[in-house]
Protein backbone atom coordinates (compact mmCIF):
# COMPACT_ATOMS: atom_id res chain seq x y z
CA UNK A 1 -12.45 8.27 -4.30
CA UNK A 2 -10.92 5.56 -2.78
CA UNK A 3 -10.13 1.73 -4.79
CA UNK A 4 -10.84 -1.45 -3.04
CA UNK A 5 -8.56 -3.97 -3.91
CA UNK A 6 -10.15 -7.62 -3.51
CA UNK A 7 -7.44 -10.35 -3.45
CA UNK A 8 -8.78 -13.73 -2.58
CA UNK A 9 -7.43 -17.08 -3.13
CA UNK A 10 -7.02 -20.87 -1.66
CA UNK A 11 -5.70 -21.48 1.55
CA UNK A 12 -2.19 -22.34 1.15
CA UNK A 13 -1.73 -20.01 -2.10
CA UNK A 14 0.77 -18.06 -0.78
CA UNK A 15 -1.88 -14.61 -0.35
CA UNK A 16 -0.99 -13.76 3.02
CA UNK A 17 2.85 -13.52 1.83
CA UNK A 18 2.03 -11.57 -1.04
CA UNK A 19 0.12 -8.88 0.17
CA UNK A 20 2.54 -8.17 2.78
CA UNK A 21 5.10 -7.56 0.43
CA UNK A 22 2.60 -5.30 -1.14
CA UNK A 23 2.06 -3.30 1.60
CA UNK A 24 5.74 -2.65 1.92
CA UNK A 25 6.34 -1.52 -1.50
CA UNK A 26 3.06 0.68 -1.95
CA UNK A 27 2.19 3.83 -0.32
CA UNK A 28 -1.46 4.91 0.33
CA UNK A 29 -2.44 1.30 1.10
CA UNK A 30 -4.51 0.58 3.83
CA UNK A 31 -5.08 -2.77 4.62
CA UNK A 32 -8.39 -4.41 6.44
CA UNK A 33 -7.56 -6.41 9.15
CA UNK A 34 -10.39 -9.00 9.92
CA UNK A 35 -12.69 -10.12 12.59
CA UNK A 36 -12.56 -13.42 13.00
CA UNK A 37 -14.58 -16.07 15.75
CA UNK A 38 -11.66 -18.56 15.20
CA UNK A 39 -8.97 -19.46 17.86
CA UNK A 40 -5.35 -17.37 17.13
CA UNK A 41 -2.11 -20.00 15.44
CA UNK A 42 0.57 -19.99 17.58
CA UNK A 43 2.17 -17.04 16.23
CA UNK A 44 -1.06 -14.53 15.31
CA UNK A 45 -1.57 -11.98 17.72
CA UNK A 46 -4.43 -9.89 18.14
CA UNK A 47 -5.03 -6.76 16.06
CA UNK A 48 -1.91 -7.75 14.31
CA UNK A 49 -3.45 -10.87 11.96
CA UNK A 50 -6.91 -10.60 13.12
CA UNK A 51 -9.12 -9.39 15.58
CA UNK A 52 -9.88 -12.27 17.32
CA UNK A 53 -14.01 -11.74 18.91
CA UNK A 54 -16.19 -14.61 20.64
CA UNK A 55 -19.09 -15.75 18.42
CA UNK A 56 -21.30 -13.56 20.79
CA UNK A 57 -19.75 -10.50 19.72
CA UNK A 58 -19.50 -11.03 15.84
CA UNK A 59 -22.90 -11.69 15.87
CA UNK A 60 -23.84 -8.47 17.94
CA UNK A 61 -21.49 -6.82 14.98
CA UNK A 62 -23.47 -7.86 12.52
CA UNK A 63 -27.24 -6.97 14.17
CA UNK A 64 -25.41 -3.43 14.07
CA UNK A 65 -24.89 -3.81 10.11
CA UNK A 66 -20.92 -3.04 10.98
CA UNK A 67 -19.76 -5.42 8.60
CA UNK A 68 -19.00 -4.70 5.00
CA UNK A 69 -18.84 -8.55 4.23
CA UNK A 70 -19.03 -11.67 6.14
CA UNK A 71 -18.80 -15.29 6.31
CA UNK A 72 -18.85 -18.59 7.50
CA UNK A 73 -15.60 -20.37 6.54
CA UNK A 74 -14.71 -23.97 8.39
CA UNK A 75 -17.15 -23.20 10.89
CA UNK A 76 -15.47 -19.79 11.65
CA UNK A 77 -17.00 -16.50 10.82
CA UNK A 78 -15.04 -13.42 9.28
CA UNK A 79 -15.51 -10.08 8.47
CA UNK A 80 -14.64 -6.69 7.22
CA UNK A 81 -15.53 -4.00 9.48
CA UNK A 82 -17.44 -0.89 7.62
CA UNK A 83 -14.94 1.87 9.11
CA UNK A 84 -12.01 0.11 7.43
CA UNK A 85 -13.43 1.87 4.12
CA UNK A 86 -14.71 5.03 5.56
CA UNK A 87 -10.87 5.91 7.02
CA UNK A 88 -9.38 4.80 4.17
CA UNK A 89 -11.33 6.96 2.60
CA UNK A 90 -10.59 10.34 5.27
CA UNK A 91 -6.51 9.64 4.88
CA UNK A 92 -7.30 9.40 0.87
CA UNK A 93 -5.89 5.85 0.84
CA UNK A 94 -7.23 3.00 -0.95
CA UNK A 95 -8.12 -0.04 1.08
CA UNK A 96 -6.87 -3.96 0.31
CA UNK A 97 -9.17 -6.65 1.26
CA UNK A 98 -7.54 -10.27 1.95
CA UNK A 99 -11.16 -12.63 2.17
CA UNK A 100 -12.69 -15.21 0.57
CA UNK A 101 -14.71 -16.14 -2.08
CA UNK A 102 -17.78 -16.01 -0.10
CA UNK A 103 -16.75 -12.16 1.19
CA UNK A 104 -15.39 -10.93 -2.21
CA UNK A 105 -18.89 -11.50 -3.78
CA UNK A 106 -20.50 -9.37 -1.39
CA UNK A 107 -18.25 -6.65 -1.86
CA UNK A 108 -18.55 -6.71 -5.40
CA UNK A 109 -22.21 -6.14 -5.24
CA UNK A 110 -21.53 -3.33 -2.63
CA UNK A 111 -18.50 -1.82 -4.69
CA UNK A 112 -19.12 -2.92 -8.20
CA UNK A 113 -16.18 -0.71 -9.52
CA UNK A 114 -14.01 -2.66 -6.72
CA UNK A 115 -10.74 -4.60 -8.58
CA UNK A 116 -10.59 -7.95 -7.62
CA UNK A 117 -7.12 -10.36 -7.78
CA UNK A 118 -7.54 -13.70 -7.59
CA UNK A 119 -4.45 -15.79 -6.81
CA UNK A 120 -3.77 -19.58 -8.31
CA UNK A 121 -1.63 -22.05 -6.89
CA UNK A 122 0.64 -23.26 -9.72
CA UNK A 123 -0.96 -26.85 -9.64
CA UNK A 124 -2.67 -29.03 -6.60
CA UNK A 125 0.33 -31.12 -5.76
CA UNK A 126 2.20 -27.40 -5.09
CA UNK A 127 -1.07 -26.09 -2.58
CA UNK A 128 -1.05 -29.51 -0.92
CA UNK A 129 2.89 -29.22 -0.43
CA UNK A 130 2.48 -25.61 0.93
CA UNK A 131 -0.77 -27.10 3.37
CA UNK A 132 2.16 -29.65 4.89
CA UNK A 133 4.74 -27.71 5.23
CA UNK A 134 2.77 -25.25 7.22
CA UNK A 135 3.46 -27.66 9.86
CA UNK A 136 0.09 -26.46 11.97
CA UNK A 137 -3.07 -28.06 10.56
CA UNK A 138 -4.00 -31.72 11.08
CA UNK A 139 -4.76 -34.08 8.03
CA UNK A 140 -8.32 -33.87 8.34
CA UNK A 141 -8.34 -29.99 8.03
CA UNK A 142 -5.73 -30.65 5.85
CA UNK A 143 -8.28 -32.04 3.48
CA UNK A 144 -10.77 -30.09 4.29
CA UNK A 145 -8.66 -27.26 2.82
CA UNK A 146 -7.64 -29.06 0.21
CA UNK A 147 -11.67 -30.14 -0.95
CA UNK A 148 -12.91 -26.15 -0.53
CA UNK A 149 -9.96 -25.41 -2.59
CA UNK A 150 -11.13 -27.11 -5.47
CA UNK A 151 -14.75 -25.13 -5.24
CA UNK A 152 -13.19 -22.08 -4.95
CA UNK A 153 -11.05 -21.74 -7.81
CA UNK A 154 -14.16 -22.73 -9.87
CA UNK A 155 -14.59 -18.91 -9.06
CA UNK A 156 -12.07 -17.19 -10.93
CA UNK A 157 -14.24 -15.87 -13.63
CA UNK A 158 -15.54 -13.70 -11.16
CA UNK A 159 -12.15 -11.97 -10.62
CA UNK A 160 -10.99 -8.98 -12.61
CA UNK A 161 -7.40 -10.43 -12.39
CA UNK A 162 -5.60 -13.63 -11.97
CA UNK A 163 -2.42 -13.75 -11.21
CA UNK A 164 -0.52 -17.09 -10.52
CA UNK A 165 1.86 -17.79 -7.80
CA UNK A 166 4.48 -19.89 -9.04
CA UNK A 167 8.08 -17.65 -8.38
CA UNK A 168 7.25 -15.40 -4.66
CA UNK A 169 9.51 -12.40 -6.45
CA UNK A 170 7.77 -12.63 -9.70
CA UNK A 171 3.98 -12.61 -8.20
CA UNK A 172 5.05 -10.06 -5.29
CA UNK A 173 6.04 -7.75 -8.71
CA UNK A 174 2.83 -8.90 -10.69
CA UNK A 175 0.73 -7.67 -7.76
CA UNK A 176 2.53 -4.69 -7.50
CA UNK A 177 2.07 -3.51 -10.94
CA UNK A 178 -1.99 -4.58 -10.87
CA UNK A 179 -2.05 -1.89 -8.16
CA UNK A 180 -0.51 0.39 -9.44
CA UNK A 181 -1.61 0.54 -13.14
CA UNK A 182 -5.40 0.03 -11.63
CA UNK A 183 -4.62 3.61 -10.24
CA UNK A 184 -2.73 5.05 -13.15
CA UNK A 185 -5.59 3.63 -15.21
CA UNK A 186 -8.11 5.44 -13.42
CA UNK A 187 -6.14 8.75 -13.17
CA UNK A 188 -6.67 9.77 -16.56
CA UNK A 189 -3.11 10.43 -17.19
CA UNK A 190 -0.99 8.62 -19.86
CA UNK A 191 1.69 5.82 -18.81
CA UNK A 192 5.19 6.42 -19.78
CA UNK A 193 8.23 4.61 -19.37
CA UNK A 194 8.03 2.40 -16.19
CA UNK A 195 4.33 3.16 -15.65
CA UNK A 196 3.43 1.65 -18.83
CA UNK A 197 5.23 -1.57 -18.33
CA UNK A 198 3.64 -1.60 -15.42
CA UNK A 199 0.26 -1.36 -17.16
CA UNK A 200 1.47 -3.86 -19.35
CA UNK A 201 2.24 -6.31 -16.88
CA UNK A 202 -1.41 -5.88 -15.12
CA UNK A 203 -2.97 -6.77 -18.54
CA UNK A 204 -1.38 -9.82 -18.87
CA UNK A 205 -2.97 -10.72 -16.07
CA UNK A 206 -6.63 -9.76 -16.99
CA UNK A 207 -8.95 -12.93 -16.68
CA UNK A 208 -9.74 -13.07 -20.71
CA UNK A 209 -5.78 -12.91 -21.32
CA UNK A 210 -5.22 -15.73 -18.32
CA UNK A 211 -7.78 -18.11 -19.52
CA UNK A 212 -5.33 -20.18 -21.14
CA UNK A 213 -3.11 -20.40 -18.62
CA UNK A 214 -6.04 -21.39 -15.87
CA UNK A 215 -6.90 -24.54 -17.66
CA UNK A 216 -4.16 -26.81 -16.96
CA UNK A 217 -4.41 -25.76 -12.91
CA UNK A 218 -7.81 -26.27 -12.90
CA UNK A 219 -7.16 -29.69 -14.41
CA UNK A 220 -4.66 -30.79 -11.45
CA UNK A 221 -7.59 -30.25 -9.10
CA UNK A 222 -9.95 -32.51 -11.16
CA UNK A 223 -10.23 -35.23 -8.93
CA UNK A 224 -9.53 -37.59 -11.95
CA UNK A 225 -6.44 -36.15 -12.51
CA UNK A 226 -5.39 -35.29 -8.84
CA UNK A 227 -4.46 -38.83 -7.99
CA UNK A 228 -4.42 -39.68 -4.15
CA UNK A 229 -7.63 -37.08 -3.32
């Protein structure tokens, strides 16, 4: 049986980076590529980042239930297509989800035994750095970002996992080894060696042991303590 690996997380959190690491480094990972009504950046190319649709032909997608998930982000919609799963499933791969909030709660209900990964920005000044220097987006979206940001990290409880993104090597490894020892755990068989560090190093990040180490991010996106917002 396949595992569907959720990993979700503010614009400008560094996601897109990290799971394409990921997908270099681990084998039998498919990844969803999504459907999206939004106009390409200057350097996404179709199929490639997304599958870029008109509005007219999401929405004859989801009259034919293809969708696993779907929503309406910044006036946008995106999706997960159903056969993403199903041929994960016939190459015996598991299948890695990049979407939102919004999308990851659906699948959850779907696929309750899903894992879900929920990546932090270190602090709000770092996220609204990383929105600048993208160099593409104009203040107002800019803030716009920056606003739905602070509603959807009020979500991480939700997440299995929480892994902050502070050091790109150091997170790229942490994700790695949730993976991993999410599919050693569910094996049966008994870590050794390198496996169990790995297992180790995924239960460091489990939400009750990350807690702690939420607070003081969720604090820098308080808008009494995120001066200038």
């Amino acid at each position: 049986m396949s595992i569907v690996y959720i990993v979700s997380a503010p614009s400008g959190s560094g996601k897109s980076t990290l799971v394409a690491e990921l997908l270099k480094t681990v084998r039998n990972l498919d990844f969803s590529i999504s459907y999206t009504t939004r106009q390409p950046r200057r350097t996404e190319k179709n199929r490639k980042e997304y599958f870029f649709v008109s509005r007219e032909e999401f929405a004859a997608m989801i009259a034919a239930d293809e969708f696993l998930e779907h929503a309406d982000v910044f006036g946008n919609y995106y999706g997960t297509a159903r056969r993403f799963l199903r041929e994960a499933q016939e190459r015996g791969n598991d299948l890695l989800l990049d979407i939102d909030v919004q999308g990851a709660e659906q699948i959850q209900h779907k696929i309750p035994d899903a894992v879900s990964i929920f990546i932090l920005p270190p602090d709000w000044r770092t996220l609204e750095s990383r929105l600048r220097n993208r160099g593409s987006d104009s203040e107002e979206v800019i803030r716009r970002r920056l606003d739905t940001a602070r509603r959807e990290i009020e979500n991480y409880s939700k997440y299995d996992y929480i892994l902050v993104n502070n050091l790109l090597e150091q997170s790229a490894d942490q994700l790695k080894d949730i993976v991993l020892a999410e599919r050693l755990l569910r094996s049966g068989v008994r870590p050794t060696g390198e496996e169990a560090r790995q297992v180790a190093i995924a239960e460091a990040c489990r939400l009750d042991r990350a807690r702690e180490t939420v607070q003081p991010i969720l604090a820098s996106f308080h808008p009494q303590t995120a001066k200038g917002t």
